[in-house]
N, C-alpha and C. Protein backbone atom coordinates (compact mmCIF):
# COMPACT_ATOMS: atom_id res chain seq x y z
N UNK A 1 11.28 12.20 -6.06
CA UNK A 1 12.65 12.64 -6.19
C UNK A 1 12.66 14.07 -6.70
N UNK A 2 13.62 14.85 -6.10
CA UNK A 2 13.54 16.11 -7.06
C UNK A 2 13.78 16.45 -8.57
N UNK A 3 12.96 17.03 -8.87
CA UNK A 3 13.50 17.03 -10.60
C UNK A 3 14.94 17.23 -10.99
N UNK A 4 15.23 17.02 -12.25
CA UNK A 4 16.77 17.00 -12.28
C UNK A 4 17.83 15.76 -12.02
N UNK A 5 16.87 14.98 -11.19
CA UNK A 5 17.75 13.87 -10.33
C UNK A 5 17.85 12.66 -11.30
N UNK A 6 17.54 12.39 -12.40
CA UNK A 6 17.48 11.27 -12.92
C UNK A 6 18.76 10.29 -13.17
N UNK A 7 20.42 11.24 -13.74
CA UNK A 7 21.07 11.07 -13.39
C UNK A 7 21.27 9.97 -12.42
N UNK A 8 21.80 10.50 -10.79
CA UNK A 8 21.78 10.08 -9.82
C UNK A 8 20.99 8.84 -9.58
N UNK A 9 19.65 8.72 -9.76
CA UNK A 9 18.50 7.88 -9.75
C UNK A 9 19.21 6.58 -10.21
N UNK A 10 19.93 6.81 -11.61
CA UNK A 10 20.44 5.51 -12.42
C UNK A 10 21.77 5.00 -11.76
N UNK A 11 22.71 6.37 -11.62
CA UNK A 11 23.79 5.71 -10.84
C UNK A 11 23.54 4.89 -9.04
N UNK A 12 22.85 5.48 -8.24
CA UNK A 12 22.44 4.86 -6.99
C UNK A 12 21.52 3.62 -6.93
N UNK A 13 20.01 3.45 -8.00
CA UNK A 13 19.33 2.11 -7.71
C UNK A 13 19.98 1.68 -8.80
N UNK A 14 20.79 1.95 -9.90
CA UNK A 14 21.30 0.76 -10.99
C UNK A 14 22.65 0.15 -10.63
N UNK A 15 23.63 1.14 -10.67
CA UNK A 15 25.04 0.57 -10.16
C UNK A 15 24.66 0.41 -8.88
N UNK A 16 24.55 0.98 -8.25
CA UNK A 16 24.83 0.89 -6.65
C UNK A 16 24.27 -0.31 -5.97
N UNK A 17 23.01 -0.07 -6.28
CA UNK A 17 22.00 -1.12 -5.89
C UNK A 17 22.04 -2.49 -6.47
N UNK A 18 22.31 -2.43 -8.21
CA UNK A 18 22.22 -3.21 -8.66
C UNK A 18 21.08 -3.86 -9.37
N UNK A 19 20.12 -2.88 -9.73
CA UNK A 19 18.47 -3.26 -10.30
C UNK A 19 18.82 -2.73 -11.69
N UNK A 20 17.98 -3.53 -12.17
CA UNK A 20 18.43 -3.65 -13.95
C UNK A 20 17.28 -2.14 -14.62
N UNK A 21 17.94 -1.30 -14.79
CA UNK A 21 16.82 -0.21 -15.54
C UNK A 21 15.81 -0.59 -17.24
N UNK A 22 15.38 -0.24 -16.98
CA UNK A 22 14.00 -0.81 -18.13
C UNK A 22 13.72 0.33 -18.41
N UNK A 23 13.39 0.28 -20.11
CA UNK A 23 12.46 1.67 -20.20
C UNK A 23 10.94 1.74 -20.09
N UNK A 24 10.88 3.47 -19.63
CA UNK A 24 9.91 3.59 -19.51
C UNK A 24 8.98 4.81 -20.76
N UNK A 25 7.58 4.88 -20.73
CA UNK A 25 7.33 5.46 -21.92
C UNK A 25 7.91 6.58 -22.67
N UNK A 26 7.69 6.85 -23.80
CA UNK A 26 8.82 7.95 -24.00
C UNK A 26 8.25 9.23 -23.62
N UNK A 27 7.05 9.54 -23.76
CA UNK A 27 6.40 10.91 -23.06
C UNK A 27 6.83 11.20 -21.41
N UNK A 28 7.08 10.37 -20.62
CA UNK A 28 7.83 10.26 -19.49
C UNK A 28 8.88 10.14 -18.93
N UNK A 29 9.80 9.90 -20.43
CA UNK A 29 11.50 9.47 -19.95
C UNK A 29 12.09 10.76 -19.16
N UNK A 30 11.55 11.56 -19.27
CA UNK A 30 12.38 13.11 -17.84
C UNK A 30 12.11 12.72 -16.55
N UNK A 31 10.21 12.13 -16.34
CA UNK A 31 10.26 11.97 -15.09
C UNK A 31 9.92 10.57 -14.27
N UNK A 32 10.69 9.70 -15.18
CA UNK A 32 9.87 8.81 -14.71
C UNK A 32 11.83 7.64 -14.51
N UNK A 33 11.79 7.03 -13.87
CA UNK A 33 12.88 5.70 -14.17
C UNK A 33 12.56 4.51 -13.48
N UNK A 34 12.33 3.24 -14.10
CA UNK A 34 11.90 2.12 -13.88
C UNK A 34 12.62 1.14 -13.81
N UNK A 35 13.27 0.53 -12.76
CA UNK A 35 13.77 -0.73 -12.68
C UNK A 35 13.51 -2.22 -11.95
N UNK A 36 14.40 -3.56 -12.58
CA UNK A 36 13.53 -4.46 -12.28
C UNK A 36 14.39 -5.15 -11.14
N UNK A 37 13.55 -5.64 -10.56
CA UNK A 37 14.32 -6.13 -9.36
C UNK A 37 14.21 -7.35 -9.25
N UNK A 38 15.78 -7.73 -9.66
CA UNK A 38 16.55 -8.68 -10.37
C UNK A 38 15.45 -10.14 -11.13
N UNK A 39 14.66 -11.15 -11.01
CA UNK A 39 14.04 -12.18 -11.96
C UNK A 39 12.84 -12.30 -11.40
N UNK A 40 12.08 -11.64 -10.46
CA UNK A 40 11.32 -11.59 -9.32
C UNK A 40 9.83 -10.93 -10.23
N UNK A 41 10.17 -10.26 -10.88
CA UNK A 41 8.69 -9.51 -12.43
C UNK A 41 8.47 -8.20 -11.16
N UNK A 42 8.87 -8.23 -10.01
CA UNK A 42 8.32 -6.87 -9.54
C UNK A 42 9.53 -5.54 -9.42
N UNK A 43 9.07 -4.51 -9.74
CA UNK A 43 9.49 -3.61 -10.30
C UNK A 43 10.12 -2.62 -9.60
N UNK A 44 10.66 -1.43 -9.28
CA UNK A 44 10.72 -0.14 -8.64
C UNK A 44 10.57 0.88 -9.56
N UNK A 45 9.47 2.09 -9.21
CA UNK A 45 9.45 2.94 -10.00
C UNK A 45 9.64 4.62 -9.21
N UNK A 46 10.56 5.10 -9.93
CA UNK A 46 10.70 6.51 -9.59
C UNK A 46 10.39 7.31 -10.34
N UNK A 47 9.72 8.38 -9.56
CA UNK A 47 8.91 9.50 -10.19
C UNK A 47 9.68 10.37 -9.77
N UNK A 48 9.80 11.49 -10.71
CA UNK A 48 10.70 12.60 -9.83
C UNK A 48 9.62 14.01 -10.72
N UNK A 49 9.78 14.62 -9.10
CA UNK A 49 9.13 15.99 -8.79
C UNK A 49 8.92 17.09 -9.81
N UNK A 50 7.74 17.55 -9.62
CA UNK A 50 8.00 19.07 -10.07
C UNK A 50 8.68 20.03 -9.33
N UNK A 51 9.09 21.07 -10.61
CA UNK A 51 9.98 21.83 -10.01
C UNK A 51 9.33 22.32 -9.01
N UNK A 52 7.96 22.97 -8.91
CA UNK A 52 7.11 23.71 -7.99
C UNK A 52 6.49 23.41 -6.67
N UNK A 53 7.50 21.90 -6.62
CA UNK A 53 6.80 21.28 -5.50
C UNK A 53 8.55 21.51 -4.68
N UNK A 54 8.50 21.90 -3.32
CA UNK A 54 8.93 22.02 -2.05
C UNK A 54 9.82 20.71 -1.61
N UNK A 55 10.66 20.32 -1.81
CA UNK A 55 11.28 18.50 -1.08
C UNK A 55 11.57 19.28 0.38
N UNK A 56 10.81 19.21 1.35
CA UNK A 56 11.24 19.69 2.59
C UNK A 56 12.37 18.49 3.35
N UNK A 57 12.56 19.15 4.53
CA UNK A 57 13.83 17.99 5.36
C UNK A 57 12.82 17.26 5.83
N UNK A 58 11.62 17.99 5.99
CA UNK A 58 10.85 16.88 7.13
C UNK A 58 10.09 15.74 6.14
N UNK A 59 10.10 15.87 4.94
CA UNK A 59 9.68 14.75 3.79
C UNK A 59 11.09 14.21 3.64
N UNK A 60 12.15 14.41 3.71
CA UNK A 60 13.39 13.73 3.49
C UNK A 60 13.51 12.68 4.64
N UNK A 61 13.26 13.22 5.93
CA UNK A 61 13.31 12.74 6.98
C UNK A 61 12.05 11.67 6.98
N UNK A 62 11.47 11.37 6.57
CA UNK A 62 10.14 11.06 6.41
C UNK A 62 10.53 8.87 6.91
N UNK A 63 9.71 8.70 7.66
CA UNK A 63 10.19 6.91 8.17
C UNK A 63 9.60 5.82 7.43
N UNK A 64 8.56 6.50 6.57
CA UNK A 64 7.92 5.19 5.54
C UNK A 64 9.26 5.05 4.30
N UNK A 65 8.96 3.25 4.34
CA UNK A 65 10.34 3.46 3.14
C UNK A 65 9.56 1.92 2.52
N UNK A 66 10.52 1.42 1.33
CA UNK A 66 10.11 0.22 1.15
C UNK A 66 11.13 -1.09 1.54
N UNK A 67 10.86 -1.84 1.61
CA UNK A 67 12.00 -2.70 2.31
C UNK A 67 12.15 -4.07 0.75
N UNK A 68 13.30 -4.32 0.65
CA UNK A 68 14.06 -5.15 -0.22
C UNK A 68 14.90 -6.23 0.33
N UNK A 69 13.75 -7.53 0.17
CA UNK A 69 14.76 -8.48 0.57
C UNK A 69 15.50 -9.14 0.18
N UNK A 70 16.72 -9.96 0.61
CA UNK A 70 17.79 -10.04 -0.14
C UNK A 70 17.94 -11.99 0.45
N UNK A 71 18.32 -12.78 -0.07
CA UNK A 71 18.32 -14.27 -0.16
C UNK A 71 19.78 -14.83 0.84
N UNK A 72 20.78 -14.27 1.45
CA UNK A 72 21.22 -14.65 2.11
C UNK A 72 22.08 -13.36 2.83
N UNK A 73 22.62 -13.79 3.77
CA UNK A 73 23.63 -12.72 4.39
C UNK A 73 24.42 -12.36 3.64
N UNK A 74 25.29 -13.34 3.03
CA UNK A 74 26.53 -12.82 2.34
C UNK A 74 25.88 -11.29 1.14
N UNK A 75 24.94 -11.77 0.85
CA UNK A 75 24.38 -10.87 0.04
C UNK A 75 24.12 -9.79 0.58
N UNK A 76 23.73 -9.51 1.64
CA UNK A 76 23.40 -8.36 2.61
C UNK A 76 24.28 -7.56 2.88
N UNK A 77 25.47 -8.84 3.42
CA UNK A 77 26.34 -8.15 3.63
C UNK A 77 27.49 -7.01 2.37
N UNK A 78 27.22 -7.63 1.46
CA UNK A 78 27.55 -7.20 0.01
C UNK A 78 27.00 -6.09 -0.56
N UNK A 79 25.88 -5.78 0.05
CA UNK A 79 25.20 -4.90 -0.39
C UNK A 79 25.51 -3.84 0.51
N UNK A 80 25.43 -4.12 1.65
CA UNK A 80 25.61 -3.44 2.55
C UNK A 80 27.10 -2.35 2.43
N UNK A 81 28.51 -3.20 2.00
CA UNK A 81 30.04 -2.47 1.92
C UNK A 81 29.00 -1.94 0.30
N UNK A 82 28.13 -2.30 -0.13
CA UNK A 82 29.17 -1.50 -1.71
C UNK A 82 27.89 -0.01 -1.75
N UNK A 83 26.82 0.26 -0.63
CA UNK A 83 26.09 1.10 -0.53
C UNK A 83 27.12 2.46 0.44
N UNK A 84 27.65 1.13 1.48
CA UNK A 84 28.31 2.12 2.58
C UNK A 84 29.25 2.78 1.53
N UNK A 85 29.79 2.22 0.61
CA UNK A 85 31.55 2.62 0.05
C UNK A 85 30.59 4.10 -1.20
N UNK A 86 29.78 3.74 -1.61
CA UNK A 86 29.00 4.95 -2.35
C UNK A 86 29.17 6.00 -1.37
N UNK A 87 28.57 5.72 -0.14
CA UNK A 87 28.12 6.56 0.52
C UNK A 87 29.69 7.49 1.00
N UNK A 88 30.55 6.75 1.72
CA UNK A 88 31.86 7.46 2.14
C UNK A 88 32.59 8.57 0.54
N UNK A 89 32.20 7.80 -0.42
CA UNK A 89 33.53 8.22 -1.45
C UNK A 89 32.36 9.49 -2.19
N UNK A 90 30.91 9.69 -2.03
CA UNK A 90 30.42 10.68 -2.35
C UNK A 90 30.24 11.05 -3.98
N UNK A 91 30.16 11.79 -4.21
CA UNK A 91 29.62 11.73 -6.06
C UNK A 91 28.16 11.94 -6.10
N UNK A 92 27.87 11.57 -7.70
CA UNK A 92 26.90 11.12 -8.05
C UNK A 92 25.83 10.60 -7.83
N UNK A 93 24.57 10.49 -6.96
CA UNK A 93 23.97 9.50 -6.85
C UNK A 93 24.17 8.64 -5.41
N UNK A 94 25.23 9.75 -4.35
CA UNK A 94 25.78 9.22 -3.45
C UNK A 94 24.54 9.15 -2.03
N UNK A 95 24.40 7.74 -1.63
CA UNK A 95 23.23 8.04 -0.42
C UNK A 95 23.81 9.21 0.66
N UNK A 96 22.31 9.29 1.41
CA UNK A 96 22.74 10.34 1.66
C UNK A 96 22.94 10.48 3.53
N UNK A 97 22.53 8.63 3.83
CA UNK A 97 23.04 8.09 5.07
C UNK A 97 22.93 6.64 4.75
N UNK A 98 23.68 5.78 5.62
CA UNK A 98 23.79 4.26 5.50
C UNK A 98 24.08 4.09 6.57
N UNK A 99 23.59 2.76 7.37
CA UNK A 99 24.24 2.68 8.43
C UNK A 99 25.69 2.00 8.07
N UNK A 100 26.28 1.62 9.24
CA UNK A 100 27.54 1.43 8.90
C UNK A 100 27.70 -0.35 8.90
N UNK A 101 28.60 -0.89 8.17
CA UNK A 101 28.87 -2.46 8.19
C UNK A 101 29.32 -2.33 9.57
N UNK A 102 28.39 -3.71 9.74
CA UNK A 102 29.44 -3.82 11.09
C UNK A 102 28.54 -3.36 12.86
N UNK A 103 28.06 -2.41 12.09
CA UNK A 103 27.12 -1.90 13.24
C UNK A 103 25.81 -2.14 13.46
N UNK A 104 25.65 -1.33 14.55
CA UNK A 104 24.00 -1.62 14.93
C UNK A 104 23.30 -0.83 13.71
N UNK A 105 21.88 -0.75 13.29
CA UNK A 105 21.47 -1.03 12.32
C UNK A 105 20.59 0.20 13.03
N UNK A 106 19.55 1.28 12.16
CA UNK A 106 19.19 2.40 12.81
C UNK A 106 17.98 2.59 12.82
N UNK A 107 16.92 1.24 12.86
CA UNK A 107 16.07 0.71 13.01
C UNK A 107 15.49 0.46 14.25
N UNK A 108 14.31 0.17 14.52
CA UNK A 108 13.39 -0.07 15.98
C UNK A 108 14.21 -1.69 16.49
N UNK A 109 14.52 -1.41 17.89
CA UNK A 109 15.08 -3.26 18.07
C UNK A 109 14.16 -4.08 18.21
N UNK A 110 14.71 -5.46 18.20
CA UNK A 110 13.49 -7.00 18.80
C UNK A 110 13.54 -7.91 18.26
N UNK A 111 13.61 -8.93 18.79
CA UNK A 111 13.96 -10.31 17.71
C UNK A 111 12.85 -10.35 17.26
N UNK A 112 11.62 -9.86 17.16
CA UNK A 112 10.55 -9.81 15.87
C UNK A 112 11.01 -8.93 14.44
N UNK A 113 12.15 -8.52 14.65
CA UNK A 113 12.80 -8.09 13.70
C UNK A 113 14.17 -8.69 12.77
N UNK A 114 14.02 -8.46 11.36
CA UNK A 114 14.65 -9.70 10.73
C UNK A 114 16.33 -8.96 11.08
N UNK A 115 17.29 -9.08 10.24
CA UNK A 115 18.59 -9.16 9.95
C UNK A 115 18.48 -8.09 9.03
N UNK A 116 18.34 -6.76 9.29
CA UNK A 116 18.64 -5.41 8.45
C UNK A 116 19.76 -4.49 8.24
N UNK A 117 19.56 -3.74 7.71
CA UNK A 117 19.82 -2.11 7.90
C UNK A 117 19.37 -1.34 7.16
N UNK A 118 19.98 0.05 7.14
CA UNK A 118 18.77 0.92 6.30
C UNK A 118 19.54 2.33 5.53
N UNK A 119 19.35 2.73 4.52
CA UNK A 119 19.58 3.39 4.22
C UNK A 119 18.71 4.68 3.29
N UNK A 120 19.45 5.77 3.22
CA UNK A 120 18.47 6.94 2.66
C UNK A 120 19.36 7.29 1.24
N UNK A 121 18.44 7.59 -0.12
CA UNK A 121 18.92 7.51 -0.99
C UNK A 121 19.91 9.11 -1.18
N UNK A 122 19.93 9.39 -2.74
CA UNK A 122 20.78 10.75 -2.49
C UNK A 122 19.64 11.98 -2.57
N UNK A 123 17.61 11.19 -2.50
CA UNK A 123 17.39 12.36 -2.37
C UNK A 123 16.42 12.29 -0.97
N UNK A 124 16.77 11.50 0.42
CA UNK A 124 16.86 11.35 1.17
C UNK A 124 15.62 10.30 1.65
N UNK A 125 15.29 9.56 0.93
CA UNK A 125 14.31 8.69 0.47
C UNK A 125 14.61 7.27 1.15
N UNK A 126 14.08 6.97 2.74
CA UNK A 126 14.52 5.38 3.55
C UNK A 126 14.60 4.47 2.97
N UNK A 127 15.38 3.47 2.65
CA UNK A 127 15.36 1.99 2.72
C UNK A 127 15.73 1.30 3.35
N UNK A 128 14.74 0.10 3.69
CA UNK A 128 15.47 -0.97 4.24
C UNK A 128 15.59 -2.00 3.27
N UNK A 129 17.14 -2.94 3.98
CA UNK A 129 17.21 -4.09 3.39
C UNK A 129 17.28 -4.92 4.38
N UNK A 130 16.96 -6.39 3.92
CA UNK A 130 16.45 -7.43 5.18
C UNK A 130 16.80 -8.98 4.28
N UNK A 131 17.05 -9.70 5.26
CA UNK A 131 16.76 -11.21 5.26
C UNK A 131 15.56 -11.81 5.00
């Protein structure tokens, strides 16, 4: 993430997302934010950048992401309006694409593929979420 972003970091994977933030050591609290994903013991951790390092478009653009699965549709779908509604109303921490409820999903097709969609955070960082 770019430095600076920590902010954002808390409002997009804590509110937005909904992952419970945990601390992390105190020699690291500038660059580091750790949250848990939800009773599961496994974690997400964000590191954010030095200043001296470059966030290009083509690392923003970048197609490796991690994928987060979620226990039923309704949930998906839940996740899905309250990422899109970040995303339209802008701010803080606002992603910085989502696909849209409702729509096709902006992912590779095939029924070897689960029930997704995907989104990029506010520092342009892929996710998917899935069934």
């Amino acid at each position: 993430m770019p430095p600076g972003t920590l902010p954002a970091a808390n409002v997009f994977y804590g509110t937005t997302l909904g992952l419970n933030p945990r601390a992390v050591p105190q020699l690291q609290a500038d660059s580091l934010a750790w949250f848990d994903i939800a009773s599961s013991g496994q974690q997400l951790h964000v590191a954010f950048g030095r200043p001296d390092v470059d966030f290009t478009d083509e690392a923003r653009a970048a197609r490796r992401h991690p994928c987060f699965r979620v226990e039923s549709q309704e949930q998906l779908n839940e996740l899905q309006r309250r990422i899109w509604e970040h995303y339209e109303r802008g701010g803080e921490g606002a992603p910085s694409e989502c696909d849209r409820p409702g729509g096709e999903n902006s992912g590779a097709k095939g029924v070897e593929y689960p029930t997704r969609f995907f989104a990029r955070d506010f520092a342009g960082n892929r996710l998917e979420f899935s069934l």
